[in-house]
PDB file of N, CA and C in Angstrom:
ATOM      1  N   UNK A   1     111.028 108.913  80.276  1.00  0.00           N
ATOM      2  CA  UNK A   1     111.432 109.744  79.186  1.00  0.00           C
ATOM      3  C   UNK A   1     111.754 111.152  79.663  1.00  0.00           C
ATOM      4  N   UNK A   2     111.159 111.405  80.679  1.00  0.00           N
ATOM      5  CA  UNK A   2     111.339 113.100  81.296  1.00  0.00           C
ATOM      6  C   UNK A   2     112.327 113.035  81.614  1.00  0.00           C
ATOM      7  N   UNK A   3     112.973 112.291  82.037  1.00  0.00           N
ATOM      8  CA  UNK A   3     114.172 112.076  82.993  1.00  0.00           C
ATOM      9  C   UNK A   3     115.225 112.489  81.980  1.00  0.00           C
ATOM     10  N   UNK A   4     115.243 112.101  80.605  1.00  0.00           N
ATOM     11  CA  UNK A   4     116.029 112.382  79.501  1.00  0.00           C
ATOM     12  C   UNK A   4     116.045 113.756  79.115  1.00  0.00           C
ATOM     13  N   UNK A   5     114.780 113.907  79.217  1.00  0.00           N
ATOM     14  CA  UNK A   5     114.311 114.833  78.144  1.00  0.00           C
ATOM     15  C   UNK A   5     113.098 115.232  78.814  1.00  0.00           C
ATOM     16  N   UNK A   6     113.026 116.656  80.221  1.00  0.00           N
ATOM     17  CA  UNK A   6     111.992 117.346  80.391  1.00  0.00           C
ATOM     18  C   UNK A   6     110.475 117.923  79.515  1.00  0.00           C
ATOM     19  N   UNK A   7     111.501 118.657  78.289  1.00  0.00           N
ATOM     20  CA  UNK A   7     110.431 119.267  77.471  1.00  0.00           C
ATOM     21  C   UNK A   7     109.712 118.072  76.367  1.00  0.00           C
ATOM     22  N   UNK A   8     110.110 116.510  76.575  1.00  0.00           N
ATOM     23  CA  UNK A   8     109.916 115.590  75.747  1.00  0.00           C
ATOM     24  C   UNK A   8     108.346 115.188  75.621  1.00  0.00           C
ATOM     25  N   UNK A   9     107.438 115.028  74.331  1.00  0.00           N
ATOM     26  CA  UNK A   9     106.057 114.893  74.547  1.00  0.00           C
ATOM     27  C   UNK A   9     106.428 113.213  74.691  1.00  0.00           C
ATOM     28  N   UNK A  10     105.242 112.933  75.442  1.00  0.00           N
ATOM     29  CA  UNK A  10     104.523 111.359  75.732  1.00  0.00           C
ATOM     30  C   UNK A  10     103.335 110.829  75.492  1.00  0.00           C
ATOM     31  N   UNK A  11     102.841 109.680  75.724  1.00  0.00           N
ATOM     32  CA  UNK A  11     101.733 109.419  75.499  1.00  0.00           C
ATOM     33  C   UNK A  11     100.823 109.545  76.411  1.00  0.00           C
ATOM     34  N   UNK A  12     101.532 110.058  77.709  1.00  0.00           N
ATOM     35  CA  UNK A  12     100.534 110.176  78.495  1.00  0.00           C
ATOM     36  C   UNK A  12      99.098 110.910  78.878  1.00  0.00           C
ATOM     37  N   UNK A  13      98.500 111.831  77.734  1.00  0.00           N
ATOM     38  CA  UNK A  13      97.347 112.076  77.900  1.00  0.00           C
ATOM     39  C   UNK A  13      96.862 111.207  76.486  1.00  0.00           C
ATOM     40  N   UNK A  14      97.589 110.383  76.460  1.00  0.00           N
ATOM     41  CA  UNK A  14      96.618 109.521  75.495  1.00  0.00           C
ATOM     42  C   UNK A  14      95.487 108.919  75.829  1.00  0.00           C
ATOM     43  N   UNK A  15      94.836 108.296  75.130  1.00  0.00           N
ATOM     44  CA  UNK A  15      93.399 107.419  75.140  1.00  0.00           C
ATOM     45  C   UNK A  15      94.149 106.103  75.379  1.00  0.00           C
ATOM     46  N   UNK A  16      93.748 105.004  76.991  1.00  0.00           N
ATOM     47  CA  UNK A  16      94.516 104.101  77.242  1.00  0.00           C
ATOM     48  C   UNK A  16      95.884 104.244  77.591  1.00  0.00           C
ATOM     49  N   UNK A  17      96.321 105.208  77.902  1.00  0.00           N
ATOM     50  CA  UNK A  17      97.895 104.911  78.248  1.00  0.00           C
ATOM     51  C   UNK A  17      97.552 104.883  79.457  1.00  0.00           C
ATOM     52  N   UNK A  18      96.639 104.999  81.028  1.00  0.00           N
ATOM     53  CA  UNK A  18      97.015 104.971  82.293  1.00  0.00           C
ATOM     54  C   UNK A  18      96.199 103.131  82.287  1.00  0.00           C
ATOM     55  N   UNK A  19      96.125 102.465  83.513  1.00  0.00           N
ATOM     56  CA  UNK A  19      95.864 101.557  83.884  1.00  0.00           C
ATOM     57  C   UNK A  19      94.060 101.701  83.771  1.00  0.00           C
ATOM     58  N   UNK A  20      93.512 100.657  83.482  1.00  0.00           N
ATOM     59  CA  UNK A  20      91.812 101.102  83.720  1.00  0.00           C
ATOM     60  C   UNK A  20      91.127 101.835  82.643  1.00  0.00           C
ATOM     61  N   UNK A  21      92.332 102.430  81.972  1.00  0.00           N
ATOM     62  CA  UNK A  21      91.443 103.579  81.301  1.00  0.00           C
ATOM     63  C   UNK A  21      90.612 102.637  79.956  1.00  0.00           C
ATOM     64  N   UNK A  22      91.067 101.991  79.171  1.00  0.00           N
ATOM     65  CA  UNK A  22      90.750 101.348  78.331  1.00  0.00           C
ATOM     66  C   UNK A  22      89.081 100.566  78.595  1.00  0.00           C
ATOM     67  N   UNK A  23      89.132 100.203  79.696  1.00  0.00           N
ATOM     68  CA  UNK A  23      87.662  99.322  80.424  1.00  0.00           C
ATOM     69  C   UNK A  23      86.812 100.777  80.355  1.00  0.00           C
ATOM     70  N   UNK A  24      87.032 101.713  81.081  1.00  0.00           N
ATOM     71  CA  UNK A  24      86.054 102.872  81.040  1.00  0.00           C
ATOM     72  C   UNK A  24      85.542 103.359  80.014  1.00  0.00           C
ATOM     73  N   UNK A  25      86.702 103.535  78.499  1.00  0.00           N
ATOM     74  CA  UNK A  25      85.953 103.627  77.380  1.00  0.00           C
ATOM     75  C   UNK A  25      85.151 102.718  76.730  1.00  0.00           C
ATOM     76  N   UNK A  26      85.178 101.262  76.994  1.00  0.00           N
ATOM     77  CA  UNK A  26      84.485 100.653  76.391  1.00  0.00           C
ATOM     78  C   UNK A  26      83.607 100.197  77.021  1.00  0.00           C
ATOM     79  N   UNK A  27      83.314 100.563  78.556  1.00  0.00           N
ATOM     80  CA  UNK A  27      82.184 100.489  79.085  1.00  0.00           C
ATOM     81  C   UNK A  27      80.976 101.039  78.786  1.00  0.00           C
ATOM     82  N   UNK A  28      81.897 102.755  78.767  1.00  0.00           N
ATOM     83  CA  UNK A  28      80.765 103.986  78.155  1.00  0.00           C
ATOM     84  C   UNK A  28      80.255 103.614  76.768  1.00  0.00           C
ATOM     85  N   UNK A  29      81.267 103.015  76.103  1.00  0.00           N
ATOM     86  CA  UNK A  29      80.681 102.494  74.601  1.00  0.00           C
ATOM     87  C   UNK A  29      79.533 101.795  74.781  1.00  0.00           C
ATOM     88  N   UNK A  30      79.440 101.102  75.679  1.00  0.00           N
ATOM     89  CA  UNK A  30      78.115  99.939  75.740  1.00  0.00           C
ATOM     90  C   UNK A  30      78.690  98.997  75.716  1.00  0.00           C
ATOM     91  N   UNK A  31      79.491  98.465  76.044  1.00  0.00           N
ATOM     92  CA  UNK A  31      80.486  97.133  75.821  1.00  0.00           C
ATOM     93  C   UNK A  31      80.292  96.754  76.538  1.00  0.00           C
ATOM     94  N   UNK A  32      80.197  95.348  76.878  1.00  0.00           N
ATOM     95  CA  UNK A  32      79.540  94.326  78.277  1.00  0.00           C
ATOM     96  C   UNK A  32      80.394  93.361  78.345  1.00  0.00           C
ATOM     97  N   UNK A  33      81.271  93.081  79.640  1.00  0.00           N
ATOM     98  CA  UNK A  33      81.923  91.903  79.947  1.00  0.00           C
ATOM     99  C   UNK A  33      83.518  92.185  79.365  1.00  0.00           C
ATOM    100  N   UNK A  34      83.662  93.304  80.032  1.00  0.00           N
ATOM    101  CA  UNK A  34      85.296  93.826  79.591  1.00  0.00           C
ATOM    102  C   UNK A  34      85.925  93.324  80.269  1.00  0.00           C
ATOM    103  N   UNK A  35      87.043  92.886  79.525  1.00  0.00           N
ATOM    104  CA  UNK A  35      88.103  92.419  80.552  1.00  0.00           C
ATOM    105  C   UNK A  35      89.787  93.111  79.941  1.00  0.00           C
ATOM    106  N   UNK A  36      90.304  93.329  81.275  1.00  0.00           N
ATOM    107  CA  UNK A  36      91.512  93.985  81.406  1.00  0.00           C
ATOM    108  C   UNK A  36      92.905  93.287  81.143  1.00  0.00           C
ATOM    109  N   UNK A  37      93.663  92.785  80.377  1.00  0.00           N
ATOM    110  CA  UNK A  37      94.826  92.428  80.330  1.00  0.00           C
ATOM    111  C   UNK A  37      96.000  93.385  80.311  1.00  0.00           C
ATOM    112  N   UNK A  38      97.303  92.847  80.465  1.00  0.00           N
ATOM    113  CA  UNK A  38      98.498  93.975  80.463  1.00  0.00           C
ATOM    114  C   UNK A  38      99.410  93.105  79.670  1.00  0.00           C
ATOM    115  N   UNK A  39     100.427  93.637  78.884  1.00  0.00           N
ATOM    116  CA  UNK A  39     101.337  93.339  78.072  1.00  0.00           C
ATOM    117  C   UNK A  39     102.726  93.863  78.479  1.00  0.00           C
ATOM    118  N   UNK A  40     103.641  93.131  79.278  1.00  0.00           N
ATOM    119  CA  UNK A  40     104.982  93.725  79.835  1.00  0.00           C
ATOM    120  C   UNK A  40     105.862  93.493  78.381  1.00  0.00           C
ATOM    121  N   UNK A  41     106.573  94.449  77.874  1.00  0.00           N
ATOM    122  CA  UNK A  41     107.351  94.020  77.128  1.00  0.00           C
ATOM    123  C   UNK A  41     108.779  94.696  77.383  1.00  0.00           C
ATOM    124  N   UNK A  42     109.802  94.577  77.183  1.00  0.00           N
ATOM    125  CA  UNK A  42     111.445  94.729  77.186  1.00  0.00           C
ATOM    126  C   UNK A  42     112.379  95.887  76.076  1.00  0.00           C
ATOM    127  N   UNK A  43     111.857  97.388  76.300  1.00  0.00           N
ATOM    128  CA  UNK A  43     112.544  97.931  75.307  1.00  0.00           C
ATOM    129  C   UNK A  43     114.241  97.860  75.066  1.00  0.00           C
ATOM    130  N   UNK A  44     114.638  96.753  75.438  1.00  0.00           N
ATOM    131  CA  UNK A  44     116.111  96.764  75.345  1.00  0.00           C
ATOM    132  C   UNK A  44     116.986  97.070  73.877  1.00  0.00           C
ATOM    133  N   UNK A  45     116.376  96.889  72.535  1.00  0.00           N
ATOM    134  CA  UNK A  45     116.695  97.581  71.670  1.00  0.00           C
ATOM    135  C   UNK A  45     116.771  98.725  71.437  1.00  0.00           C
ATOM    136  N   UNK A  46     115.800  99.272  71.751  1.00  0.00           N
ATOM    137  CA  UNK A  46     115.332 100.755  71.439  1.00  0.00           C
ATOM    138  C   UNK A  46     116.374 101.350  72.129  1.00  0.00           C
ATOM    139  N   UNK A  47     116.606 100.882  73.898  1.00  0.00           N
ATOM    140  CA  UNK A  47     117.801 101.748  74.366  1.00  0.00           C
ATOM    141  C   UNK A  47     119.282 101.462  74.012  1.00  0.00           C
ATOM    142  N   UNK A  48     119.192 100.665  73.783  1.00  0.00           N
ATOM    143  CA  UNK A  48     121.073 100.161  72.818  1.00  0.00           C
ATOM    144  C   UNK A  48     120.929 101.284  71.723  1.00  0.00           C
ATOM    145  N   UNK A  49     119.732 101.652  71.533  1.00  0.00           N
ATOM    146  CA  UNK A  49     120.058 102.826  70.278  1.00  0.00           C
ATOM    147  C   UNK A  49     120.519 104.055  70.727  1.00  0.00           C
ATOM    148  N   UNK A  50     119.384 104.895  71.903  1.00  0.00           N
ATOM    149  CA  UNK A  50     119.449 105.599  72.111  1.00  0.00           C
ATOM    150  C   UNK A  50     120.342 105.916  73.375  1.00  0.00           C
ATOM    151  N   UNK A  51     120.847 104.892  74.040  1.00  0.00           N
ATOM    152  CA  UNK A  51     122.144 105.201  74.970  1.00  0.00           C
ATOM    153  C   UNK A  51     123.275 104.581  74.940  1.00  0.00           C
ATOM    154  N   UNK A  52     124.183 105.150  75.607  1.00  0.00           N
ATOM    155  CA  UNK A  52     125.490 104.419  75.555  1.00  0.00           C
ATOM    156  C   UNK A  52     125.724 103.034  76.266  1.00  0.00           C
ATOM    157  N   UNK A  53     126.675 102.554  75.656  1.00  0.00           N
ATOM    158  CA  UNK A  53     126.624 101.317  76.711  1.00  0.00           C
ATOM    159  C   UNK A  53     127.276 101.138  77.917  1.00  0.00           C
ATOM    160  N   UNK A  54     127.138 100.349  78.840  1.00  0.00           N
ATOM    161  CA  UNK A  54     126.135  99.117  78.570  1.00  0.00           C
ATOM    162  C   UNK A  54     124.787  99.729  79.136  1.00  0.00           C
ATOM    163  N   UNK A  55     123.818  99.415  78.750  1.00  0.00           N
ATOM    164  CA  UNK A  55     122.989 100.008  78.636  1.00  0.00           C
ATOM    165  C   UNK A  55     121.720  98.725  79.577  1.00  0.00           C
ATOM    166  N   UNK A  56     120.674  99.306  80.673  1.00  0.00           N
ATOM    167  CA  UNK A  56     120.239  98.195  80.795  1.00  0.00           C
ATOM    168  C   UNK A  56     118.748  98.310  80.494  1.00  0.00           C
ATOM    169  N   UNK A  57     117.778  97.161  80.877  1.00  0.00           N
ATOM    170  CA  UNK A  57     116.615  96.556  80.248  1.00  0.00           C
ATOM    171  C   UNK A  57     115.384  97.725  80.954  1.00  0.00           C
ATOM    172  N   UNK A  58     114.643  98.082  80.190  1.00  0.00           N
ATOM    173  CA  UNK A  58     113.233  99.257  80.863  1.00  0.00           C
ATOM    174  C   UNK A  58     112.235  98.545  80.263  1.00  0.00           C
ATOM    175  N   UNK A  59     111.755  98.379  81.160  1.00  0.00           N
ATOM    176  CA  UNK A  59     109.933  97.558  81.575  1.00  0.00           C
ATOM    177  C   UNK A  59     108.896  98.653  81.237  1.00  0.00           C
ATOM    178  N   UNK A  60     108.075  98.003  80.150  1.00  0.00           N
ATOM    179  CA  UNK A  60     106.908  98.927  79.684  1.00  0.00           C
ATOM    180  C   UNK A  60     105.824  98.091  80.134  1.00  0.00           C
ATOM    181  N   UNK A  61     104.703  98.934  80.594  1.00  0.00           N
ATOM    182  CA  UNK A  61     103.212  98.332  80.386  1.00  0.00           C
ATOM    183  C   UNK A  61     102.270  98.638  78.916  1.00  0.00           C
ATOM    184  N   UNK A  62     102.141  97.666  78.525  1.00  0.00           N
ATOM    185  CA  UNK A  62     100.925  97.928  77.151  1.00  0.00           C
ATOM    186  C   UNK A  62      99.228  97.164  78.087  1.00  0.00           C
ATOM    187  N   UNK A  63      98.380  98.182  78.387  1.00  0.00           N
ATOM    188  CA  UNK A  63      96.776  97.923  78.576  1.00  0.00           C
ATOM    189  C   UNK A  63      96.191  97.654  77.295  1.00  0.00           C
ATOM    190  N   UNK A  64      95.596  96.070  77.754  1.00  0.00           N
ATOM    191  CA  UNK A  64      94.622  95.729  76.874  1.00  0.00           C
ATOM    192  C   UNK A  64      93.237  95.213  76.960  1.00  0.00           C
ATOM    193  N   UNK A  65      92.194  95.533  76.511  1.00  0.00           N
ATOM    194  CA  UNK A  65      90.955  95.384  76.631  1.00  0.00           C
ATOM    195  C   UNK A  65      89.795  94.587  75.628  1.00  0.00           C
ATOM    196  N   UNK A  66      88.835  93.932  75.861  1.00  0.00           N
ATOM    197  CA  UNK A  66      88.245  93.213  75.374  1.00  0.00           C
ATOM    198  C   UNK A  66      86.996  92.992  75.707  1.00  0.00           C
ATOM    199  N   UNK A  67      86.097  93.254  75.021  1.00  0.00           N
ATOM    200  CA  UNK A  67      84.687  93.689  75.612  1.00  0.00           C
ATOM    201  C   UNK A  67      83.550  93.508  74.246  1.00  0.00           C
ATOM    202  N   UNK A  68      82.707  93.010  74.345  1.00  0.00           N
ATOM    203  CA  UNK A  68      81.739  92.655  73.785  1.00  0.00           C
ATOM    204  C   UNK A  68      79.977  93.418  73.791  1.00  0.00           C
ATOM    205  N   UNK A  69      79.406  93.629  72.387  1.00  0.00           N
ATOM    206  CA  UNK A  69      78.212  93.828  72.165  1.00  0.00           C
ATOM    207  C   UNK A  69      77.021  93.841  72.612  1.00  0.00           C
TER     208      UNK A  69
END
């Protein structure tokens, strides 16, 4: 997104947006037996919107976590 757009905000000091981070909060929670998945998904719509064509495919990571009581 910087690449577009320097002054552009992101999610990146979000809660969970880097790799790992998601297991650490729910470790500290007390959560036992976390486990780490990742979700690749294909914003190829989103950029047919926002660029000209032809326009090609950008690879996102979504972190996901699962951890128990």
């Amino acid at each position: 997104m910087h690449d577009l757009d320097p002054a552009a905000q992101d999610e990146a000091g979000l809660s969970g947006a880097r790799e790992g981070h998601l297991v650490e909060l729910f470790e500290r929670a007390g959560l036992d037996h976390v486990e780490q998945t990742t979700l690749a998904v294909r914003l190829r719509d989103r950029c047919a919107e926002l660029l000209p064509p032809p326009s090609s495919h950008i690879d996102a990571v979504a972190w996901t976590a699962l951890g128990r009581a």
